[in-house]
C-alpha atoms as a PDB file:
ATOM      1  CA  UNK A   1      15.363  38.470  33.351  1.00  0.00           C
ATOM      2  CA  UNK A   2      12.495  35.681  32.674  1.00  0.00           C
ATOM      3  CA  UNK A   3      12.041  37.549  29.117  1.00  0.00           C
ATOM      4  CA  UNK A   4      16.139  37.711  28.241  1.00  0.00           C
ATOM      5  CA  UNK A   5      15.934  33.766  29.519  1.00  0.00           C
ATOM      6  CA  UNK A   6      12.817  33.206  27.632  1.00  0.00           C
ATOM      7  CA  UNK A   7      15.000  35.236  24.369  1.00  0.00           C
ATOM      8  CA  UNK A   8      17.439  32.908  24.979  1.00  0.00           C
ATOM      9  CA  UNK A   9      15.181  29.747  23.895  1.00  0.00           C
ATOM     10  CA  UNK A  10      13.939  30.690  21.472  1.00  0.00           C
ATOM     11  CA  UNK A  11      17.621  31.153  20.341  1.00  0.00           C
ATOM     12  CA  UNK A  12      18.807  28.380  21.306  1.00  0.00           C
ATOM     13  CA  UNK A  13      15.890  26.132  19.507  1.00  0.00           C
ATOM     14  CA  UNK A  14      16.253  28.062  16.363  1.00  0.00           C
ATOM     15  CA  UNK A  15      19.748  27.529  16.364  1.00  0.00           C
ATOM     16  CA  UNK A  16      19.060  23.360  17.228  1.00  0.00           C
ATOM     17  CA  UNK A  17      17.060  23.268  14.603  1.00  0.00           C
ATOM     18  CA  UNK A  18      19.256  24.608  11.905  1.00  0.00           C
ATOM     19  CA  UNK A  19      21.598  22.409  13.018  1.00  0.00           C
ATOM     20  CA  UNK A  20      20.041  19.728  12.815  1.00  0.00           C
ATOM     21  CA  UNK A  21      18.582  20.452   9.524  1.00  0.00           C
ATOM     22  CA  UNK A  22      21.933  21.194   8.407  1.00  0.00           C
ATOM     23  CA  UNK A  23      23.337  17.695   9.644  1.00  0.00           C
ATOM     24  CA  UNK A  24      20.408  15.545   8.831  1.00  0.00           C
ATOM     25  CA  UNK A  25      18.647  14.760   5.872  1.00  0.00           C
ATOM     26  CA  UNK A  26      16.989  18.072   4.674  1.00  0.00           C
ATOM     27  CA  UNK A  27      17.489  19.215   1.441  1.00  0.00           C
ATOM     28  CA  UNK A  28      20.018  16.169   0.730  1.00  0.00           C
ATOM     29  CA  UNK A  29      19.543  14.797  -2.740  1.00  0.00           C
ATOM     30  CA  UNK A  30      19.644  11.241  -3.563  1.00  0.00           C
ATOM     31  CA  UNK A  31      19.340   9.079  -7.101  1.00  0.00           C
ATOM     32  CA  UNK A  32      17.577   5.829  -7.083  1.00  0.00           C
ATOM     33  CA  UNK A  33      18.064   3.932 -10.289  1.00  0.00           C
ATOM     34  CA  UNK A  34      15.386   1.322 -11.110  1.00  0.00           C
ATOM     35  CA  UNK A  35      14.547  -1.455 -13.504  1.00  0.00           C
ATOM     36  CA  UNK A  36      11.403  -2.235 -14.906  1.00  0.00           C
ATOM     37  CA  UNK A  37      10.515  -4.776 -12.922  1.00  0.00           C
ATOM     38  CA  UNK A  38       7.550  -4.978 -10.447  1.00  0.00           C
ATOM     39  CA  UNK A  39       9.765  -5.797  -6.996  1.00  0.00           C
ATOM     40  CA  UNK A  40      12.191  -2.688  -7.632  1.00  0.00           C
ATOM     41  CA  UNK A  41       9.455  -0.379  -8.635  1.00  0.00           C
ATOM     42  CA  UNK A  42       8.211  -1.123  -5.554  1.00  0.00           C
ATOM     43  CA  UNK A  43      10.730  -0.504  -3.465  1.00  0.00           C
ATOM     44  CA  UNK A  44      11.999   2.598  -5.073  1.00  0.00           C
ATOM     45  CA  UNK A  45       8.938   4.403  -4.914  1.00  0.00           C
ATOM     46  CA  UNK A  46       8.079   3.376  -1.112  1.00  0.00           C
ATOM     47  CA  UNK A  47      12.434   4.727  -0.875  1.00  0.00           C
ATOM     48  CA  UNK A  48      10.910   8.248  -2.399  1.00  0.00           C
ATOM     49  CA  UNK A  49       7.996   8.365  -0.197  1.00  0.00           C
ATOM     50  CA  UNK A  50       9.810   7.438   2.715  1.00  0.00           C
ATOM     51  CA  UNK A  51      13.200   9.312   2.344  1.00  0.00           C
ATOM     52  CA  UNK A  52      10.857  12.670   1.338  1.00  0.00           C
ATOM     53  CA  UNK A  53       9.359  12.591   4.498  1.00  0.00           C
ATOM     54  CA  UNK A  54      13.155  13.298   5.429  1.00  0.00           C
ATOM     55  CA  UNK A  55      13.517  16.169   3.931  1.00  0.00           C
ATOM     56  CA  UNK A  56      15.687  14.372   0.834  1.00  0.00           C
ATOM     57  CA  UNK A  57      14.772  15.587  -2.960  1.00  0.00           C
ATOM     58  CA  UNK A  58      14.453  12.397  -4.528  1.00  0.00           C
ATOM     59  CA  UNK A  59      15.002  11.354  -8.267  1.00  0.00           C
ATOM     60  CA  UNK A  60      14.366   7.655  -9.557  1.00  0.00           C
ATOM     61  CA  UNK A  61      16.129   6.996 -12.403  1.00  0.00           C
ATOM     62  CA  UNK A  62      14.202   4.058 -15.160  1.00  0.00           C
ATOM     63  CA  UNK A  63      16.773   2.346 -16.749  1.00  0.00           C
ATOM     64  CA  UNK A  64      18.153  -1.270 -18.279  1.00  0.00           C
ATOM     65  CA  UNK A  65      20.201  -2.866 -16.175  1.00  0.00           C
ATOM     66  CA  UNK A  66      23.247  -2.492 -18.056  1.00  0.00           C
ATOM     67  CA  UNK A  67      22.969   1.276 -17.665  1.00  0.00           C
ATOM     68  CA  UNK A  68      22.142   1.140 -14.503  1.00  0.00           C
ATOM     69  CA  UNK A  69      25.298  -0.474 -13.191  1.00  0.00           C
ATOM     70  CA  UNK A  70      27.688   1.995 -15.201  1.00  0.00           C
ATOM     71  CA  UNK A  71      25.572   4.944 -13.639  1.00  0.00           C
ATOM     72  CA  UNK A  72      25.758   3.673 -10.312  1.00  0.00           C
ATOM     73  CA  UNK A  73      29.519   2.799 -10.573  1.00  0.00           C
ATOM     74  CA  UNK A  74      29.959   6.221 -12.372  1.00  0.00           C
ATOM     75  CA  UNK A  75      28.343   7.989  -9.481  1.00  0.00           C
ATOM     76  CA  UNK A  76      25.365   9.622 -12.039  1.00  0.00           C
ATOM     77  CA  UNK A  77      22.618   7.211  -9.661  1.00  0.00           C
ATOM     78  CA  UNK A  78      23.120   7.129  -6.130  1.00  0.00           C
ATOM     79  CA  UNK A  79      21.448   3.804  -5.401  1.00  0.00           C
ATOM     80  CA  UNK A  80      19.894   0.858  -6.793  1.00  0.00           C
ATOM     81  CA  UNK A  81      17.408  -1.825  -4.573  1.00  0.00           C
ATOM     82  CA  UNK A  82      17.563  -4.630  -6.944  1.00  0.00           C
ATOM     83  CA  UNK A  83      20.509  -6.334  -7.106  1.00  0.00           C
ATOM     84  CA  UNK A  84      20.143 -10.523  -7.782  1.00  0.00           C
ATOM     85  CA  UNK A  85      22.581 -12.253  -6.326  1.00  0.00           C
ATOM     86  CA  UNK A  86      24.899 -14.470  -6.350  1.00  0.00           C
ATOM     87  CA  UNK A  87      24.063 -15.424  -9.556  1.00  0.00           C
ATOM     88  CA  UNK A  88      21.829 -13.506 -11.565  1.00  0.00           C
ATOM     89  CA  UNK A  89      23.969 -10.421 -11.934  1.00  0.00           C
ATOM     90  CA  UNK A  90      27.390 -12.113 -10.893  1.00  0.00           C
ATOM     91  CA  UNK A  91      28.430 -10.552 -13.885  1.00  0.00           C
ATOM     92  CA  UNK A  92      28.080  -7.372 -13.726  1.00  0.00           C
ATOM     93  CA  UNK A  93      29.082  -7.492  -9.674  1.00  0.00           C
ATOM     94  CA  UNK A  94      32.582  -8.869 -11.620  1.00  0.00           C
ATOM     95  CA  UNK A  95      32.731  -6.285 -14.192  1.00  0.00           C
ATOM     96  CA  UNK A  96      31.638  -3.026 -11.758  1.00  0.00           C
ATOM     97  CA  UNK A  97      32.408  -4.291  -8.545  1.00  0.00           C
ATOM     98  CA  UNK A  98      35.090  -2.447  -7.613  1.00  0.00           C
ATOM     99  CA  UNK A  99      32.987   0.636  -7.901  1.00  0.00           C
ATOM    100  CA  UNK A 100      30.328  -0.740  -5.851  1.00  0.00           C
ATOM    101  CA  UNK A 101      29.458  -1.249  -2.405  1.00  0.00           C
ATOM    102  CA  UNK A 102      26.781  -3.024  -0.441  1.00  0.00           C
ATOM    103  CA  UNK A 103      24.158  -1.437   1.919  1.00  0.00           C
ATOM    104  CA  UNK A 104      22.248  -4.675   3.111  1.00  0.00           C
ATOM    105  CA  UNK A 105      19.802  -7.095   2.217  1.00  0.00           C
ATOM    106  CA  UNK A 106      16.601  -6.652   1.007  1.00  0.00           C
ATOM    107  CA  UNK A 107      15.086 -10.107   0.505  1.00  0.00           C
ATOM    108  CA  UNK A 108      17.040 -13.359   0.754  1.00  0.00           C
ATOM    109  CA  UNK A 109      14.497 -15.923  -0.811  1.00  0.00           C
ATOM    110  CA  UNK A 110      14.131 -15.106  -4.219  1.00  0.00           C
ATOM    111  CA  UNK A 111      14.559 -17.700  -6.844  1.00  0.00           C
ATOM    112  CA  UNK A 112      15.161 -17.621 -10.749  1.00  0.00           C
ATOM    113  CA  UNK A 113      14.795 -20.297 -13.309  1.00  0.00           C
ATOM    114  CA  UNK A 114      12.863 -21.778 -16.195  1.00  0.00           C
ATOM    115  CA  UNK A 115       9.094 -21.867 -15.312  1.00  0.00           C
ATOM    116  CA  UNK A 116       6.346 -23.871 -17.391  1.00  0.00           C
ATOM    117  CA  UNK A 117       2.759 -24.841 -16.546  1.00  0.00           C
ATOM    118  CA  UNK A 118       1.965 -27.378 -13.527  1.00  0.00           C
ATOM    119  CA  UNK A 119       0.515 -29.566 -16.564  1.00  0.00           C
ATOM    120  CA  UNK A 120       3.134 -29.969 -18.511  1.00  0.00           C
ATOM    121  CA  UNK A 121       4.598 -33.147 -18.110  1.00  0.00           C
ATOM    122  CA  UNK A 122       8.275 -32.792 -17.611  1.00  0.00           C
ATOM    123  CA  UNK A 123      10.126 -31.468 -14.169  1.00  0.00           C
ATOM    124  CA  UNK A 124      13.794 -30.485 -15.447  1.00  0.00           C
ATOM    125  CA  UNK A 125      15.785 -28.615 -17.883  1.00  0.00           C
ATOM    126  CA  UNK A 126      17.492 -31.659 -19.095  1.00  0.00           C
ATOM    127  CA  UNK A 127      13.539 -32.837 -20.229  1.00  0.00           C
ATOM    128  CA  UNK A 128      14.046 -29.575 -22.814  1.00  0.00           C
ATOM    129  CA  UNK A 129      16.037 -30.821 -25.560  1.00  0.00           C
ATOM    130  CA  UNK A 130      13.707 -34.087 -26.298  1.00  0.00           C
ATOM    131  CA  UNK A 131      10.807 -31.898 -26.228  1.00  0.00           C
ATOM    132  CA  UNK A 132      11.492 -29.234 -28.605  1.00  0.00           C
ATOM    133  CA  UNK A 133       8.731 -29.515 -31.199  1.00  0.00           C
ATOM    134  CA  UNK A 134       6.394 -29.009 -27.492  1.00  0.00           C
ATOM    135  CA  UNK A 135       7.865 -26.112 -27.039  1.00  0.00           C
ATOM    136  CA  UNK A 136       8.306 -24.587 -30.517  1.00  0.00           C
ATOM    137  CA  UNK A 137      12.116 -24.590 -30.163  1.00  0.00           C
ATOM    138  CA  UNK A 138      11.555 -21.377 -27.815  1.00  0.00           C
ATOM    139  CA  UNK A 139      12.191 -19.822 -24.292  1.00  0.00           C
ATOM    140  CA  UNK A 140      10.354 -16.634 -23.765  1.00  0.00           C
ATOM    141  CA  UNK A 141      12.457 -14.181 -21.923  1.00  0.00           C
ATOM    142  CA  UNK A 142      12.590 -10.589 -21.125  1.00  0.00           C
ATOM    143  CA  UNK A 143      15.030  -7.564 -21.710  1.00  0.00           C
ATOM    144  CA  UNK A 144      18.168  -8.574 -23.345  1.00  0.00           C
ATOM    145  CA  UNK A 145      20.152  -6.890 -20.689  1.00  0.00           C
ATOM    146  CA  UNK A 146      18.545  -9.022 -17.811  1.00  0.00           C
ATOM    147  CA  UNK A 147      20.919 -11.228 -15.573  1.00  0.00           C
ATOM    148  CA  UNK A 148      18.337 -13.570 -16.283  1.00  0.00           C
ATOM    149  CA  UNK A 149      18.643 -13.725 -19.638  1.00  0.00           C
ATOM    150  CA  UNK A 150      22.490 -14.119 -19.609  1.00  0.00           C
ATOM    151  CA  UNK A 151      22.275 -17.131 -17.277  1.00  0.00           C
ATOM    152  CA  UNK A 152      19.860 -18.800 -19.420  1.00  0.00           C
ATOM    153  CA  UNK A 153      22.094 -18.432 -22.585  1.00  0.00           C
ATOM    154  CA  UNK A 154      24.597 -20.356 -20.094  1.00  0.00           C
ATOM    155  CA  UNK A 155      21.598 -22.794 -19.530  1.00  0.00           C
ATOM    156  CA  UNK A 156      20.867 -23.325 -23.015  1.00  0.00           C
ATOM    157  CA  UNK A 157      24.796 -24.494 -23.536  1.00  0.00           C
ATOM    158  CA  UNK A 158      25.305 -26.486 -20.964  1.00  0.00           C
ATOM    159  CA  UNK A 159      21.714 -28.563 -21.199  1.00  0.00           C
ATOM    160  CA  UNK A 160      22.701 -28.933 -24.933  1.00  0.00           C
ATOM    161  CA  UNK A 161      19.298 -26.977 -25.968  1.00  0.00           C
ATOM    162  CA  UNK A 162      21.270 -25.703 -28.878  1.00  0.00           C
ATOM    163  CA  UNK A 163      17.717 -26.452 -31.381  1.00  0.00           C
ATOM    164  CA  UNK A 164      16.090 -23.794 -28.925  1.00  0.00           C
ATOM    165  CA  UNK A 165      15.814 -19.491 -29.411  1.00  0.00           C
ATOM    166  CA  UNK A 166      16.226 -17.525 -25.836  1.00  0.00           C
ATOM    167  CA  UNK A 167      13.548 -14.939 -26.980  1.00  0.00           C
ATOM    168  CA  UNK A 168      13.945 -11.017 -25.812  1.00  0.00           C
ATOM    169  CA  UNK A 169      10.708  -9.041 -24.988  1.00  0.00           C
ATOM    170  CA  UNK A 170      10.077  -7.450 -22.311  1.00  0.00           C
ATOM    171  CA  UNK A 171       7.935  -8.781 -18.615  1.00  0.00           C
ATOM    172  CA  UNK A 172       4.833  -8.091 -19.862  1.00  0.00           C
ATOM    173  CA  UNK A 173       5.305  -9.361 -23.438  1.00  0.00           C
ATOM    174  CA  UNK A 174       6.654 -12.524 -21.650  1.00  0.00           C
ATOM    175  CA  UNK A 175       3.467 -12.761 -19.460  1.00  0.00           C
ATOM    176  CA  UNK A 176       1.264 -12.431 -22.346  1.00  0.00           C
ATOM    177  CA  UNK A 177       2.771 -15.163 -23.942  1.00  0.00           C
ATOM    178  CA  UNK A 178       2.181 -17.553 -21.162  1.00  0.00           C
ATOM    179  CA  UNK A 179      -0.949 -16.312 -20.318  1.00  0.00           C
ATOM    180  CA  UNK A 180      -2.204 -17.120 -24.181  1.00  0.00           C
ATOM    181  CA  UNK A 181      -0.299 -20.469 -24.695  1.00  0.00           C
ATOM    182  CA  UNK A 182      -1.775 -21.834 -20.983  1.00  0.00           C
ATOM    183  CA  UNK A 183      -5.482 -20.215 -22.154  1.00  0.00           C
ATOM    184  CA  UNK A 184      -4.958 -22.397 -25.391  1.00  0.00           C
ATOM    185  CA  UNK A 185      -3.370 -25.921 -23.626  1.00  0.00           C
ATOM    186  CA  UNK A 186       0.121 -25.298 -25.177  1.00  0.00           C
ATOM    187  CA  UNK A 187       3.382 -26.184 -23.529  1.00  0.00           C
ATOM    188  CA  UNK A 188       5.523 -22.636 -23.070  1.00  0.00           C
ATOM    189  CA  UNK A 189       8.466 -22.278 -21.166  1.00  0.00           C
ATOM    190  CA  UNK A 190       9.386 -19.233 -19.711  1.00  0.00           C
ATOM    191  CA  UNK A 191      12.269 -17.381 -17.634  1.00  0.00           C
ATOM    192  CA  UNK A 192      11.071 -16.751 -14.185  1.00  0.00           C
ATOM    193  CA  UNK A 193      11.423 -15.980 -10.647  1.00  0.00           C
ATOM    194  CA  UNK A 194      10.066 -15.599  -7.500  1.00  0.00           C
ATOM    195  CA  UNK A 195       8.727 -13.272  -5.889  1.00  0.00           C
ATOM    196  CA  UNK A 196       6.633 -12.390  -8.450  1.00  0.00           C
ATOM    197  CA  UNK A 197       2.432 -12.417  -8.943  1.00  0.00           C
ATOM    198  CA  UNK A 198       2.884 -15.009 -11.245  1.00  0.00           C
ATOM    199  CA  UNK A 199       2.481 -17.796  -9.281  1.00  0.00           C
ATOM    200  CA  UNK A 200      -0.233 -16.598  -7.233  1.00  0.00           C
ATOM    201  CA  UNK A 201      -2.325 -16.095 -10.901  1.00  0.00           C
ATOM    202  CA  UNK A 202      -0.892 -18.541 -12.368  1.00  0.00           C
ATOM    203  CA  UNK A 203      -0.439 -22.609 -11.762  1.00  0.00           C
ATOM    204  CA  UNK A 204       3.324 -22.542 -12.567  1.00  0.00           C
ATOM    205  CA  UNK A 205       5.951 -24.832 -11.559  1.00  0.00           C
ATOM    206  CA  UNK A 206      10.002 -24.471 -11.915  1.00  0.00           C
ATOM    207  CA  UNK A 207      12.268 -27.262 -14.136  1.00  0.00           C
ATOM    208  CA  UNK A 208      14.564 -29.117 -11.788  1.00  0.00           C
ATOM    209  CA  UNK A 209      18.225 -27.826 -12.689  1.00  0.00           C
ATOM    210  CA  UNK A 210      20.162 -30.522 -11.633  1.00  0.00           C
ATOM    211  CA  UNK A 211      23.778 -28.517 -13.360  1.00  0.00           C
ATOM    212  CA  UNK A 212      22.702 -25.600 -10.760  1.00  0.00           C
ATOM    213  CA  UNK A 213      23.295 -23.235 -13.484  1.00  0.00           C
ATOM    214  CA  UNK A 214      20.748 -20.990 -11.741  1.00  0.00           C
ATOM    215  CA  UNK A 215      22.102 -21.700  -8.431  1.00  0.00           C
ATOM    216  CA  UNK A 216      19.897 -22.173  -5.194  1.00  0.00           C
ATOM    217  CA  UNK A 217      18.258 -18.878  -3.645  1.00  0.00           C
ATOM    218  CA  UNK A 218      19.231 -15.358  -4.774  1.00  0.00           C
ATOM    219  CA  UNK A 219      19.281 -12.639  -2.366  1.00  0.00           C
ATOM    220  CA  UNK A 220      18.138  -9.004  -3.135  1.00  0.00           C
ATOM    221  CA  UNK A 221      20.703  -6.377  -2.259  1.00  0.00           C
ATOM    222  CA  UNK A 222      20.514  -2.919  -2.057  1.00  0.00           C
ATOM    223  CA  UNK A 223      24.005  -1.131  -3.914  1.00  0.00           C
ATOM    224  CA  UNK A 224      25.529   2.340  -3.602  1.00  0.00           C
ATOM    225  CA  UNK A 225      28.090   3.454  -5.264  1.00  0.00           C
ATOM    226  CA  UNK A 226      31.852   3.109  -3.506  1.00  0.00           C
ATOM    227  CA  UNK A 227      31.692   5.922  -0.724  1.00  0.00           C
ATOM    228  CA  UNK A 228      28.325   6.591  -0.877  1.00  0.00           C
ATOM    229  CA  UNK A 229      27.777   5.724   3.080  1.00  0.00           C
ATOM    230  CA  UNK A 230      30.508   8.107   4.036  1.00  0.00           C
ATOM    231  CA  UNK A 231      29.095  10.881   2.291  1.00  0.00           C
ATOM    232  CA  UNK A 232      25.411  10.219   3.274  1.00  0.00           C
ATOM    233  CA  UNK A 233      25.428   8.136   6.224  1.00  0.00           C
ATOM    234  CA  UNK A 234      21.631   8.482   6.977  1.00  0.00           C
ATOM    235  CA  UNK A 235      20.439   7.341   3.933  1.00  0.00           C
ATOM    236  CA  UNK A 236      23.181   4.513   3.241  1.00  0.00           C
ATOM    237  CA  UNK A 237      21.739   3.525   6.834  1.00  0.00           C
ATOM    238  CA  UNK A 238      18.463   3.469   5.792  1.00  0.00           C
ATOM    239  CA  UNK A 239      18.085   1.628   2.704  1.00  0.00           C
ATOM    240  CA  UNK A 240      20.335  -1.265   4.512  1.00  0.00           C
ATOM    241  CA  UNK A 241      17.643  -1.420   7.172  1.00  0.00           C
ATOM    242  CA  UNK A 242      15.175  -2.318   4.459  1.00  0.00           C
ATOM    243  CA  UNK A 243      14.163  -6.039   5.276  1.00  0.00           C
ATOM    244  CA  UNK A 244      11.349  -7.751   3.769  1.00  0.00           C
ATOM    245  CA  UNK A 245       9.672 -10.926   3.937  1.00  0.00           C
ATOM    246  CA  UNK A 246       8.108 -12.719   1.204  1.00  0.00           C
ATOM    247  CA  UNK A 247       4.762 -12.020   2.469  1.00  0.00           C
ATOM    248  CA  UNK A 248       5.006  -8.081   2.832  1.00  0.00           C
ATOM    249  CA  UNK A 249       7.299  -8.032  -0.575  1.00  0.00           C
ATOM    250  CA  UNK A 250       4.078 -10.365  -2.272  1.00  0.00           C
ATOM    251  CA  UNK A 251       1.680  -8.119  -1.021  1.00  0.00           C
ATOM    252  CA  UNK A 252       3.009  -4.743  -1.965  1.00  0.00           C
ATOM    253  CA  UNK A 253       3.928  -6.259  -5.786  1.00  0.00           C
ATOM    254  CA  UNK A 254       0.006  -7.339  -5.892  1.00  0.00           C
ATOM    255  CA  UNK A 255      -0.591  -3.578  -5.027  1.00  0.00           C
ATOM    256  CA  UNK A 256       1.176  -2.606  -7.305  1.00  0.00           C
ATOM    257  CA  UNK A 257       0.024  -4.865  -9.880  1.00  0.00           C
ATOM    258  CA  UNK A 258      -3.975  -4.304  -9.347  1.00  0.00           C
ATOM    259  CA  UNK A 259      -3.991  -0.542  -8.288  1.00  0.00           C
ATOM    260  CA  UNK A 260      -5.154   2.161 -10.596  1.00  0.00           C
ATOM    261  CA  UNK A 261      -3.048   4.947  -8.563  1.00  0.00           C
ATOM    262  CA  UNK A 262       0.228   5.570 -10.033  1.00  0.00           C
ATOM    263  CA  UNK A 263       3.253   3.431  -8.427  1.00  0.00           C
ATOM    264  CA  UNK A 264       3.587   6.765  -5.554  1.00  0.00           C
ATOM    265  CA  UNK A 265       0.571   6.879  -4.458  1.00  0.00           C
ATOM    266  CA  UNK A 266       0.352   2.969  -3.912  1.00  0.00           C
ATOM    267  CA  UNK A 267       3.917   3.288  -1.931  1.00  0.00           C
ATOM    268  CA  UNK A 268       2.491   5.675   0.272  1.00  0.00           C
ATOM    269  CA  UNK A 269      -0.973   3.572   1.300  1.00  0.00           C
ATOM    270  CA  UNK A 270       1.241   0.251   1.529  1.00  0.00           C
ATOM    271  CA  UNK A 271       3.892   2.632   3.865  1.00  0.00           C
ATOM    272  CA  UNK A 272       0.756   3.525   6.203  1.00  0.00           C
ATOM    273  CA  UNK A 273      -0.313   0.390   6.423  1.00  0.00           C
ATOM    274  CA  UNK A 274       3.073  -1.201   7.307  1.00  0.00           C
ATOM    275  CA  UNK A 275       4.377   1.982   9.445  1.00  0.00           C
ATOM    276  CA  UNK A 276       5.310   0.197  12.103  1.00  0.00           C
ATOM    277  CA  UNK A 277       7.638  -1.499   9.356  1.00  0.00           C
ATOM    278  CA  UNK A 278       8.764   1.033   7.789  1.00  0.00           C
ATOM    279  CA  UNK A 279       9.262   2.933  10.601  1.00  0.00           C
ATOM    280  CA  UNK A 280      11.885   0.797  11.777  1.00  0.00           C
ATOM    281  CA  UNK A 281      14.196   1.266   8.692  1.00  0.00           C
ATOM    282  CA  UNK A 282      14.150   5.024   9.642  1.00  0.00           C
ATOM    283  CA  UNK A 283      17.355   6.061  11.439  1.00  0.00           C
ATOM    284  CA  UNK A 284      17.264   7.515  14.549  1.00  0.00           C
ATOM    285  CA  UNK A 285      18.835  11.241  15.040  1.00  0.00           C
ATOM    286  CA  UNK A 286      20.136  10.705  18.357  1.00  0.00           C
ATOM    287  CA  UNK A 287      22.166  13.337  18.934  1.00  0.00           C
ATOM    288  CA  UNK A 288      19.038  15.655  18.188  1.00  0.00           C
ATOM    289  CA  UNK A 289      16.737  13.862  19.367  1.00  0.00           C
ATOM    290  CA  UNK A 290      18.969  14.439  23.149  1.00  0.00           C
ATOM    291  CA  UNK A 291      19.399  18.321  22.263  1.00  0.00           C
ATOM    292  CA  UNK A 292      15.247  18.766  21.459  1.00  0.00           C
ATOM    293  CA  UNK A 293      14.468  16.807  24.740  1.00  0.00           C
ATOM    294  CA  UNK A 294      16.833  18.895  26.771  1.00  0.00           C
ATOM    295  CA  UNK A 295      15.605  21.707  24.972  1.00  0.00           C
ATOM    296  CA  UNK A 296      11.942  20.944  26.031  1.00  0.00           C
ATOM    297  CA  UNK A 297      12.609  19.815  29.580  1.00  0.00           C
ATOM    298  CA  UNK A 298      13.891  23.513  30.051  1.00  0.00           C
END
């Protein structure tokens, strides 16, 4: 009888764990689209390492941000971590919006605006237009598709800097530029925001913007596409536990930034030394979790 009962376990905790396996995450696939910018690298490969651990097949998905709102409204990306608002991408939220739905918030301090030097001596957009020959009649900016670069075309209107060119390159090209005009003593004004490494190499400053064209703080959202948390319920759960603080999201962009790993392997060292963290954006099985303790008591 004790070997039929003993049988009978072993049963019982294959069968658990098939079902569980079957309900969880294993072997559920999930699309993370990201831009090439340092915060959402960041997250989306410390999503992969995390949501692999799961059992999920993960795919991240490089992209413009243009394309990366039709996929993600078309259902061909699952997810995407880097969503400015209420500003900054206000409008694509108005053009794809009804195709979209929020998971949480990811960071709720972030900031974007013009940026120039701590030397140069004027503290707000509407100092621009008198100062064009300082400037070269130029704002360095960054992809064309960038939220960032849309509101600043809006900034450029209403500040009346119609004598200045909203130039498209990309982040690094833009950084470049700075870093050579500030090693040189020439005024440069840039499109910027916070958090970013920029400031901590860098003794930056934002222009006043007294017309709030930029608005106040942005928040960082994490997007799915409409349904999404119905049909995957774990990991819709999960990335709208993801919380950071400036702190942790400055540190892990600095990691990323100085490391000589690829962006993966950094994830995964900044996830085991925040596990306690990241940990906490895990979902908890429950209903498994009950069956495998009853299970063991026995």
């Amino acid at each position: 009888m004790r070997i039929y009962k003993l049988v009978g376990i072993v049963l019982t905790a294959l069968l658990l764990l098939a079902s569980c396996a079957d309900s969880g995450p294993n072997k559920k696939k999930v699309k993370i689209a990201y831009a090439n910018w340092l915060e959402g690298i960041a997250m989306s490969h410390l999503a992969k390492v995390v949501l692999e651990e799961q059992g999920y097949e993960v795919e991240l998905q490089n992209a413009d941000l243009a394309p990366i709102f039709v996929s993600i409204s078309g259902k061909n990306s699952d997810v995407f971590l880097d969503t400015w608002l209420p500003i900054t991408m206000k409008d694509y939220m108005d053009q794809y919006g009804d195709s979209i739905e929020f998971l949480g918030e990811v960071y709720g301090e972030a900031r974007v605006g013009l940026v120039v030097p701590q030397c140069v001596a004027i503290n707000s957009i509407d100092e621009l237009a008198a100062n064009k020959d300082r400037f070269s009649s130029e704002i360095v900016g960054i992809d064309a598709g960038a939220g960032i670069m849309k509101t600043t075309d809006k900034a450029i209107s209403t500040y009346g800097l119609d004598g200045y060119t909203l130039m498209t390159s990309s982040s690094s090209t833009m950084l470049a530029s700075l870093k050579k005009a500030m090693d040189r003593g020439e005024w440069v004004v840039i499109t910027g925001w916070t958090p970013h490494w920029m400031f901590d190499q860098f003794d930056l400053k934002f222009l006043d913007d007294p017309k709030k064209v930029y608005g106040d703080l942005e928040e960082i959202h994490a997007i799915a596409w409409k349904g999404f948390s119905k049909k995957d319920p774990f990991a819709a759960e999960f990335f709208g536990n993801i919380k950071l603080t400036t702190e942790e999201l400055s540190s892990f962009m600095t990691a990323m930034k100085d490391a000589r790993m690829d962006e993966e392997e950094i994830a995964r060292k900044w996830r085991d030394e925040h596990r306690q963290l990241v940990d906490s954006w895990i979902p908890k099985s429950d209903n498994c979790q009950t069956k495998k303790k009853q299970l063991s008591d026995e």
